[in-house]
Protein backbone atom coordinates (compact mmCIF):
# COMPACT_ATOMS: atom_id res chain seq x y z
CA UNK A 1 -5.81 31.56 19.57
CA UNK A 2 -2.82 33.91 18.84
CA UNK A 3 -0.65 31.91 20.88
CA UNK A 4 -1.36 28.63 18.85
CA UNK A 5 -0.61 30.93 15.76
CA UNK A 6 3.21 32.00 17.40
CA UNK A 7 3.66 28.13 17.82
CA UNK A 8 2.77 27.78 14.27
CA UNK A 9 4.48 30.13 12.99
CA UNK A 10 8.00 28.82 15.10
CA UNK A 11 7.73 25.83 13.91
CA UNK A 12 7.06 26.69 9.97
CA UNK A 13 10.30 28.67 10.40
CA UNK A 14 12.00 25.59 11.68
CA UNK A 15 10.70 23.16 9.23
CA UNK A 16 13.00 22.26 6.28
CA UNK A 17 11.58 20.40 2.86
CA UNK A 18 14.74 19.28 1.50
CA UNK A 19 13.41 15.64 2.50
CA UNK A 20 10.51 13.89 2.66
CA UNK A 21 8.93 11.01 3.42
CA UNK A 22 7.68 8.36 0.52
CA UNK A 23 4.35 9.08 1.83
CA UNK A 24 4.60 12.16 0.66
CA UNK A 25 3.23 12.35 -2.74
CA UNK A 26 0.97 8.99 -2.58
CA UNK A 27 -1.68 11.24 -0.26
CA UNK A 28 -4.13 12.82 -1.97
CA UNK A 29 -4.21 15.84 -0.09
CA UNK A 30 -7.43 16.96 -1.90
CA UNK A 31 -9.53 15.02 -0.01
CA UNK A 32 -11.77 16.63 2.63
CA UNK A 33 -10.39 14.63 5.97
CA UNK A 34 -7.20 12.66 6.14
CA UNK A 35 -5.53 10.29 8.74
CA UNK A 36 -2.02 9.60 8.69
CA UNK A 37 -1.23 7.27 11.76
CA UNK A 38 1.89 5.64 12.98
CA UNK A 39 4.33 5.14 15.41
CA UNK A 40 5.60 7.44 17.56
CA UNK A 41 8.66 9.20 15.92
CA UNK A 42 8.61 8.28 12.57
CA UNK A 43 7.87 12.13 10.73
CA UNK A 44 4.50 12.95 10.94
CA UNK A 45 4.64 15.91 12.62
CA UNK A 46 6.85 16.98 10.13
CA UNK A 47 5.47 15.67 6.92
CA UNK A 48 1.97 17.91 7.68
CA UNK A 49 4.33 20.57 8.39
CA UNK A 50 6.23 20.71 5.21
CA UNK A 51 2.73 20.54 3.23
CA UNK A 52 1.66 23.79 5.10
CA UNK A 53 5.00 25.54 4.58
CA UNK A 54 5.32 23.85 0.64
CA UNK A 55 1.92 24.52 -0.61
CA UNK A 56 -0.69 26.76 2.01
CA UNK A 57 1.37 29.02 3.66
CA UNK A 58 0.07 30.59 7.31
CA UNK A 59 -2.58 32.76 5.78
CA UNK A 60 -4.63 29.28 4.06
CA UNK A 61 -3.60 27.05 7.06
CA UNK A 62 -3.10 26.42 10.81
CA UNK A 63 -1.56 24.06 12.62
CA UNK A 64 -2.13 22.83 16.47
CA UNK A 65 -1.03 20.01 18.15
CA UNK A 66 -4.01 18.19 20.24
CA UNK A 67 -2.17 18.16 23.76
CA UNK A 68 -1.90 21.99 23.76
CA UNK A 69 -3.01 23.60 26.80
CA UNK A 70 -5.06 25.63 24.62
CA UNK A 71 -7.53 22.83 24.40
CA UNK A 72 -7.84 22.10 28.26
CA UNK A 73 -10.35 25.17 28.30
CA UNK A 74 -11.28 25.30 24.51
CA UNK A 75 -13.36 23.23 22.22
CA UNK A 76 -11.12 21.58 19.12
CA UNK A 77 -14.78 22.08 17.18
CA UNK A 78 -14.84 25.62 18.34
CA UNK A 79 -11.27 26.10 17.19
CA UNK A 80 -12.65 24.71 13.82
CA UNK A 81 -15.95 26.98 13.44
CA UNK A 82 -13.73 30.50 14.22
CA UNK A 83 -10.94 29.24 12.35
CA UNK A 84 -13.61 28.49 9.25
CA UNK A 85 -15.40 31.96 10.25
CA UNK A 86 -12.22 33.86 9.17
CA UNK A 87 -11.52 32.10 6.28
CA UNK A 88 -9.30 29.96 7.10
CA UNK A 89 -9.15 26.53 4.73
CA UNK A 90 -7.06 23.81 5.76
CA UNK A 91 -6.32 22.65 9.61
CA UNK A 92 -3.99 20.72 10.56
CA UNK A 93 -4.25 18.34 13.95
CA UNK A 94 -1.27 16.81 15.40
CA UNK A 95 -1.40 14.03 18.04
CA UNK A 96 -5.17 14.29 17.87
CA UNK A 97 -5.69 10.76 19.92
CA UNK A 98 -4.64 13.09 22.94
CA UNK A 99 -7.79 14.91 22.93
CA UNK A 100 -10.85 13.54 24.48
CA UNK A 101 -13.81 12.20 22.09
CA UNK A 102 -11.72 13.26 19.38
CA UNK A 103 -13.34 11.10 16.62
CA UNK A 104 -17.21 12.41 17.29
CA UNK A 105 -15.88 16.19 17.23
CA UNK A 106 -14.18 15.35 13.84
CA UNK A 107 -17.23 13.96 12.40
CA UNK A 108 -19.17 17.16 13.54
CA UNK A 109 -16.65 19.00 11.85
CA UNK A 110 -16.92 17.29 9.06
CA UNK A 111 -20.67 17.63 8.53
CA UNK A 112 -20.64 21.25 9.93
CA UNK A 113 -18.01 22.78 7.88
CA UNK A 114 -18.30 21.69 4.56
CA UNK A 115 -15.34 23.56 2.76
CA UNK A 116 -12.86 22.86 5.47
CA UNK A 117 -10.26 20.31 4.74
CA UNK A 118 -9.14 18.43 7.55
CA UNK A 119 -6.06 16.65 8.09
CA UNK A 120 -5.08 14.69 11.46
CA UNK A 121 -2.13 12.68 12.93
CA UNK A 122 -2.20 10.38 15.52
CA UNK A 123 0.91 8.09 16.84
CA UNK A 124 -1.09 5.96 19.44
CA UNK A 125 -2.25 3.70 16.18
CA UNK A 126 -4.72 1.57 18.47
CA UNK A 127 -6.68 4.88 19.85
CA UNK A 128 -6.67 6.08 15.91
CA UNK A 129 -8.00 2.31 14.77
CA UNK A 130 -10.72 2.58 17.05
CA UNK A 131 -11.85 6.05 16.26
CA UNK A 132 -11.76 6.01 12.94
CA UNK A 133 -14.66 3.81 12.70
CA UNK A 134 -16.91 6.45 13.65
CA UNK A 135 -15.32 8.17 10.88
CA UNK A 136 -15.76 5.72 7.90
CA UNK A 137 -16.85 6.89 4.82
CA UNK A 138 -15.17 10.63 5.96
CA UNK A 139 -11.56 10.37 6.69
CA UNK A 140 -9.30 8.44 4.37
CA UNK A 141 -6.34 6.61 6.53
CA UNK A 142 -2.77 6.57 5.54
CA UNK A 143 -0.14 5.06 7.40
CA UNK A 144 3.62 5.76 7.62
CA UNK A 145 6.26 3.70 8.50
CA UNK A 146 9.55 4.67 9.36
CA UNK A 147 12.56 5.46 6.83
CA UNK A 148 13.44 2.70 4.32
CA UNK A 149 17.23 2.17 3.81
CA UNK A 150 16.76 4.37 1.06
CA UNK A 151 15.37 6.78 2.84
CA UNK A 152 18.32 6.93 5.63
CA UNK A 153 20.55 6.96 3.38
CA UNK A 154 18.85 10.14 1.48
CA UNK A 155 18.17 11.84 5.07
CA UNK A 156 21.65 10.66 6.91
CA UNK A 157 24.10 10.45 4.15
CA UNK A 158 22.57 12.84 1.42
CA UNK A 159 22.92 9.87 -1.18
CA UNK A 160 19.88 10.06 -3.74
CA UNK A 161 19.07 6.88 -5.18
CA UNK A 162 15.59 6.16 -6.65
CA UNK A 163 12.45 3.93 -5.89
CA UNK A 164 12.60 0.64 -7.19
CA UNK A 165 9.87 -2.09 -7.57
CA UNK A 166 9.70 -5.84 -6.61
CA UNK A 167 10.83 -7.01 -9.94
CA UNK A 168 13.66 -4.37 -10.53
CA UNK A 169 15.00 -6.03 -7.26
CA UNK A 170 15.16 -8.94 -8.34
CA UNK A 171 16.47 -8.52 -11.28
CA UNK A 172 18.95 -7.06 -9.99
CA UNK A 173 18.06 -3.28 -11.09
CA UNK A 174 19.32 -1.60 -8.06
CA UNK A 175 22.58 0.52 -9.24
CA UNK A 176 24.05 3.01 -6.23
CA UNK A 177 26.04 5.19 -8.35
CA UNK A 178 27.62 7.28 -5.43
CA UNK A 179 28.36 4.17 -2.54
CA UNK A 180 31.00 1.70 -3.37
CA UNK A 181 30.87 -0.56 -0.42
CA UNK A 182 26.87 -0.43 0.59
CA UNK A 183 27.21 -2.73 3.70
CA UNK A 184 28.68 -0.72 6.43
CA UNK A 185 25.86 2.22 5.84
CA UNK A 186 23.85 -0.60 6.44
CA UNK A 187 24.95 -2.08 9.04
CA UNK A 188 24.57 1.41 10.69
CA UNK A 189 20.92 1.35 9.33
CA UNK A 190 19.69 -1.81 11.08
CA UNK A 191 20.96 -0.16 14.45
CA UNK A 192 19.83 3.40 14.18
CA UNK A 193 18.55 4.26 10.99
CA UNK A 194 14.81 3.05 10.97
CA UNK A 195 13.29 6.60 12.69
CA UNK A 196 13.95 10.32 12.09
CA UNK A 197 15.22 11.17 15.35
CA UNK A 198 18.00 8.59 15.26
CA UNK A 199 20.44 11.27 13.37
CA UNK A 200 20.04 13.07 16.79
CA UNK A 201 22.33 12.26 20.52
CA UNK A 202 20.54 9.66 22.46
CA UNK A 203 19.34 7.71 20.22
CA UNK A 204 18.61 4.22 22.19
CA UNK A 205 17.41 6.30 24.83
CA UNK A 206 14.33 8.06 22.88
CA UNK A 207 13.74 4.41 21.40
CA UNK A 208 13.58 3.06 24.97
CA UNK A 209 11.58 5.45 25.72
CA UNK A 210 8.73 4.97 22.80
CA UNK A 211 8.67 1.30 23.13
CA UNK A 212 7.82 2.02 27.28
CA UNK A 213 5.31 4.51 26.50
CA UNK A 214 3.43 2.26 24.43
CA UNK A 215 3.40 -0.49 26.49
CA UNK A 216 2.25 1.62 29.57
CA UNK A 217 0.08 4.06 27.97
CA UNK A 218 -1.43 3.44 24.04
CA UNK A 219 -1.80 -0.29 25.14
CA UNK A 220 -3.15 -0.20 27.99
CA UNK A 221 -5.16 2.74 27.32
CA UNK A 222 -6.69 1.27 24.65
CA UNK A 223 -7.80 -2.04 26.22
CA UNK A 224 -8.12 -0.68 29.31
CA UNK A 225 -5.45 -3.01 31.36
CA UNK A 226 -3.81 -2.88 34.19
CA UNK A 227 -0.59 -2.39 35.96
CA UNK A 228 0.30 -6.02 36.08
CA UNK A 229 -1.16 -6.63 32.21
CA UNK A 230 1.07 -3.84 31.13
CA UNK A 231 4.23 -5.52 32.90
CA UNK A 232 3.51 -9.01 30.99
CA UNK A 233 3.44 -7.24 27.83
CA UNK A 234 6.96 -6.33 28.73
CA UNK A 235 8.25 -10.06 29.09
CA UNK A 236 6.09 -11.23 26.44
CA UNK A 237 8.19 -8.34 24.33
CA UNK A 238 10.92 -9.75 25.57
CA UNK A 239 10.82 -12.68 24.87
CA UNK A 240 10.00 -12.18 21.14
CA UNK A 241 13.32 -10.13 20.76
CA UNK A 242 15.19 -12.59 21.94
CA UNK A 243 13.91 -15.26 19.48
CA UNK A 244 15.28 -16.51 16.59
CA UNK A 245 12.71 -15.66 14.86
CA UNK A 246 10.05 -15.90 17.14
CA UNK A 247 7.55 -19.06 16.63
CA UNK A 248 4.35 -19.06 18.63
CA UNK A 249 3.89 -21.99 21.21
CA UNK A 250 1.04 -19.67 22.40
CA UNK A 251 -0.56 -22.47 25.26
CA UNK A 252 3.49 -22.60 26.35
CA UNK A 253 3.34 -18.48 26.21
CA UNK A 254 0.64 -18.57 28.29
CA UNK A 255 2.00 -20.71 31.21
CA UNK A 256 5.16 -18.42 31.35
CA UNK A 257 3.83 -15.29 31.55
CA UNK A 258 0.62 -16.64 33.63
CA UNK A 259 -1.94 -15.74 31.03
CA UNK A 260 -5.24 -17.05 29.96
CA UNK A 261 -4.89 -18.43 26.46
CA UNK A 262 -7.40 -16.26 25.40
CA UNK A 263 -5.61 -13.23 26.63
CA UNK A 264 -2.48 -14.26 24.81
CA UNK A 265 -4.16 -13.46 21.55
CA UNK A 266 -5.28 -10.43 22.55
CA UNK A 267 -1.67 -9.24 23.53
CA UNK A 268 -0.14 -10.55 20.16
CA UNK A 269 -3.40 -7.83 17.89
CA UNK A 270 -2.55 -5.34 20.53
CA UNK A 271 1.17 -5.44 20.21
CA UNK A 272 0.93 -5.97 16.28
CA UNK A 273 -1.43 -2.97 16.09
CA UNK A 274 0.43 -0.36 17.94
CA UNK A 275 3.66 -1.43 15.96
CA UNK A 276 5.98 -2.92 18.34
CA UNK A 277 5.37 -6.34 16.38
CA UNK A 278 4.31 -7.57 13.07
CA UNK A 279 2.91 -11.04 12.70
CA UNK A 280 3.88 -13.42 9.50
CA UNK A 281 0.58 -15.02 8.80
CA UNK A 282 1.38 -18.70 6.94
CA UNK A 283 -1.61 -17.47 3.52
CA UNK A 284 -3.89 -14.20 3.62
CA UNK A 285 -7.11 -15.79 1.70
CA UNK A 286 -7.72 -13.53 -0.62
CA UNK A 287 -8.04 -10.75 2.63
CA UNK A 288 -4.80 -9.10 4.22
CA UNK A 289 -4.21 -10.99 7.75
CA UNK A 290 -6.64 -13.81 7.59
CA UNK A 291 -3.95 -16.32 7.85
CA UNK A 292 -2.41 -18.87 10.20
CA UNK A 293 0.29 -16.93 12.37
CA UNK A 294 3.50 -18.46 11.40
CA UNK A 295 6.47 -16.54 13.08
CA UNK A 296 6.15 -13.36 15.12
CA UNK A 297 9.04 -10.42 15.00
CA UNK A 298 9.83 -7.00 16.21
CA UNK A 299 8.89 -4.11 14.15
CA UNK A 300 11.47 -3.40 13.20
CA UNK A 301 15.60 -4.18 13.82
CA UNK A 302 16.12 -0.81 15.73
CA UNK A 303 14.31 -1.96 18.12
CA UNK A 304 15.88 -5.82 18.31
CA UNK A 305 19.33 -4.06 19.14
CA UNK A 306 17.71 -1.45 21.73
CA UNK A 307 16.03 -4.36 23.37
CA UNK A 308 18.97 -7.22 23.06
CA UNK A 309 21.75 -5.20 22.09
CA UNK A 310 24.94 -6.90 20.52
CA UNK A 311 23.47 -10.61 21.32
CA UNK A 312 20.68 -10.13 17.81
CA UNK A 313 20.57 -12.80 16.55
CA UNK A 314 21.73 -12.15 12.53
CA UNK A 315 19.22 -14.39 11.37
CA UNK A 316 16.62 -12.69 13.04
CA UNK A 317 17.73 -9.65 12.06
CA UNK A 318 18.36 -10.53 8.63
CA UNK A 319 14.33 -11.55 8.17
CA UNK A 320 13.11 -8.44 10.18
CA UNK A 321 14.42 -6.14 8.19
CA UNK A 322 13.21 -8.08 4.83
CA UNK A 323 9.41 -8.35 5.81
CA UNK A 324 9.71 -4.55 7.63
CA UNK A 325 10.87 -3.22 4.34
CA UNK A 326 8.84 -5.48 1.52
CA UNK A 327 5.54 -5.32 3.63
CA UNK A 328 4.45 -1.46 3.37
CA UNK A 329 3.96 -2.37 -0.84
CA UNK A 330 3.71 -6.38 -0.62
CA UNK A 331 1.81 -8.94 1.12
CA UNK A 332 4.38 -11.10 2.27
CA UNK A 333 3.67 -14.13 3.43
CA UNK A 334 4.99 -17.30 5.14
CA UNK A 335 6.46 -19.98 2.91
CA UNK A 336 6.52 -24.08 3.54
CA UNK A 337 10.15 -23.96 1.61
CA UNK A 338 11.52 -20.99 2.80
CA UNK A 339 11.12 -18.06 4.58
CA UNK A 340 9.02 -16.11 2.49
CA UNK A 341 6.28 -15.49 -0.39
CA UNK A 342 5.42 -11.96 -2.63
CA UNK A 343 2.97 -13.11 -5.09
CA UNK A 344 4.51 -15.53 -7.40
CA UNK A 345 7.88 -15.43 -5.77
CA UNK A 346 9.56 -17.17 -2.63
CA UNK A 347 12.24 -16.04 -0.72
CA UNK A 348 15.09 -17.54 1.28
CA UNK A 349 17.40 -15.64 3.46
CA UNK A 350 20.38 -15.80 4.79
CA UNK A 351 23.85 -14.95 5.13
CA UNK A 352 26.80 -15.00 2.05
CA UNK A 353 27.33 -18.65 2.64
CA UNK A 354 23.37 -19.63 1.87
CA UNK A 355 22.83 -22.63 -0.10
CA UNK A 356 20.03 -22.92 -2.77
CA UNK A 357 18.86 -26.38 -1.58
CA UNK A 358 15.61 -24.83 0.56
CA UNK A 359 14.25 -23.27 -2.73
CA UNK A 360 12.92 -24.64 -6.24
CA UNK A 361 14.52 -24.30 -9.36
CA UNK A 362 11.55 -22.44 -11.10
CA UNK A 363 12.74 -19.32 -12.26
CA UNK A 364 10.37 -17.61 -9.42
CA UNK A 365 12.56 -18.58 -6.53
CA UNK A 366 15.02 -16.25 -5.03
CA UNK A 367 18.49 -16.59 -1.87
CA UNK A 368 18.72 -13.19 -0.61
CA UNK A 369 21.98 -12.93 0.56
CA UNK A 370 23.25 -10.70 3.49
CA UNK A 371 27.44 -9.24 3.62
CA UNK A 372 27.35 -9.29 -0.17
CA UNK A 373 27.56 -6.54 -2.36
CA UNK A 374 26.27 -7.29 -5.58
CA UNK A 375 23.59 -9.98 -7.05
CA UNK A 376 23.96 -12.11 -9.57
CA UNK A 377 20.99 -14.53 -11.15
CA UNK A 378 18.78 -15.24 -8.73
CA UNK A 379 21.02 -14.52 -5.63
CA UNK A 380 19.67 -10.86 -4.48
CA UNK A 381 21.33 -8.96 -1.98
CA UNK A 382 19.50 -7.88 1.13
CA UNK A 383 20.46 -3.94 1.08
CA UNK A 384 18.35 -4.13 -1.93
CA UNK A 385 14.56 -4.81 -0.58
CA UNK A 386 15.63 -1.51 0.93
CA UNK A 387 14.48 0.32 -2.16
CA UNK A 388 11.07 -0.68 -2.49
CA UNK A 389 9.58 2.60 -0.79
């Protein structure tokens, strides 16, 4: 146990809280168990981290990480119980999907130890999904995404701009005080900015490397598939980034890749759910997701230029980055007119050039316009749905 303590203690040193994450302050920390999932590299490690070193200090708090060696000989409820014994109050467990029946040990730590607060991470979302319904009505789930376009340009640039909501964005609210021309920092955003670890070397490289790991690990962990499952998740993958944006001929799909129909849908949840993809559903019925699946697209446009490189298509691009960025505080859903619907409003999107002819004249219609700088009336530019989180 000492040695998890010198780990700890390394990586408190190391930690800065200069910046952090939007998710920040919307988790109520108070709580007895919390779950923050996501994808792999996006700053949870860090975010639990900065609490400790911010608010609990060493002497309150300890931090492991579930794929210690540590826990190949040692119990993580055991850990709990002498960490509780000595007074300890608040634990902190990173990657905890990595260790085995991880979800019935937290519930006995839950109901064992009734004045220690528990908080976990896990980046293989589908493992996390899964477990956490033997934790319902004990853990409450948060998820992060990865950095908004605010964010980046906060954590790469060191420009502070504020949080702004739907309706300040299309009113055309959004003032950057300190950038005069916003769209080369984001043209640099749609390539690298989306996780953490792209201010670091190697960038497309570590991205390469998260994408394979999830499809030949979390996936196939998770659903227990095979070699030659995992390899058809790559083309299907594929072929998605290379669309424009992808609409699902799923019985076509199905033929190419030499899948069962059947199948197919399970690929498209599994993909969704460990965040390589997200799904546009055409209405949500009153319940998140219930909808029709419209158009399918990457996560996220980091990922569209690791996987296609220069050859994105802008128009995909353009519409990933507009549902990535709107979803994690909107429902956004598919629209019959245009491309797509918050609430009461409907969205078109395209390039400078965009005409007005796809949307109504009713005061709740909107062209969000790429390569411009500035809005005016209801033409928004897209940099702005950057600011939303």
């Amino acid at each position: 146990m000492r040695t998890l303590y010198q780990k700890f203690e390394t990586l408190l040193q190391n930690t800065t809280t200069d910046f952090k994450r939007y998710l920040y302050d919307k988790i109520s920390w108070d709580n007895r168990m919390i779950g923050i999932i996501g994808g792999r590299g996006v700053g949870k490690t860090t975010l639990i981290l900065q609490r400790i070193k911010e608010e609990l200090g060493s002497k309150k708090a300890l931090y492991v990480s579930a794929d210690d060696l540590y826990f190949s000989e040692n119990k993580l409820y055991d850990l709990a119980d002498e960490f509780y014994k000595n007074a300890g109050e608040y634990l902190f467990i990173d990657e905890i999907h990595k260790y085995e029946n991880w979800s019935r040990e937290l519930k006995n730590i839950y109901d064992s130890l009734p004045n220690l607060k528990v908080v976990f991470t896990g980046s293989s979302v589908l493992d996390i999904l899964k477990g956490s319904a033997d934790l319902s009505r004990r853990a409450v789930i948060y998820k992060l995404q990865g950095l908004s376009f605010r964010e980046y340009l906060k954590y790469f640039h060191n420009y502070d701009t504020g949080i702004y909501s739907l309706e300040q964005i299309i009113n055309n609210d959004v003032k950057l005080e300190n950038i005069e021309h916003p769209l080369p920092l984001f043209s640099e955003y749609l390539k690298n900015g989306y996780y953490p670890f792209g201010i670091e070397n190697e960038f497309n490289l570590r991205l390469g490397q998260v994408i394979v790991q999830t499809l030949e690990t979390d996936i196939p962990q998770y659903a227990n598939l095979n070699v030659a499952t995992s390899r058809k998740l790559k083309r299907l993958l594929s072929i998605i980034a290379e669309s424009v944006p992808f609409k699902p001929n799923f019985t076509k799909i199905a033929e190419m890749i030499k899948v069962s129909r059947n199948s197919l849908d399970d690929y498209f949840v599994y993909m969704e759910k460990a965040g390589l993809i997200t799904q546009l559903r055409d209405e949500t019925s009153g319940i998140r997701g219930l909808g029709k699946v419209d158009k399918v697209y990457l996560e996220n446009t980091n990922m569209v230029y690791n996987l296609v490189g220069n050859q994105s298509n802008v128009g995909n691009l353009r519409e990933t980055f507009f549902l990535n960025q709107m979803r994690v505080e909107n429902d956004v859903i598919s629209s019959k007119n245009a491309d797509f619907v918050i609430d009461k409003y409907t969205f078109e999107v395209g390039g400078k050039n965009k005409k007005q002819q796809q949307i109504e004249k009713d005061g709740n219609s909107f062209v969000v316009k790429d390569d411009i700088e500035h809005g005016y009336l209801n033409v928004i530019p897209l940099w702005a749905f950057g600011f939303n989180y």
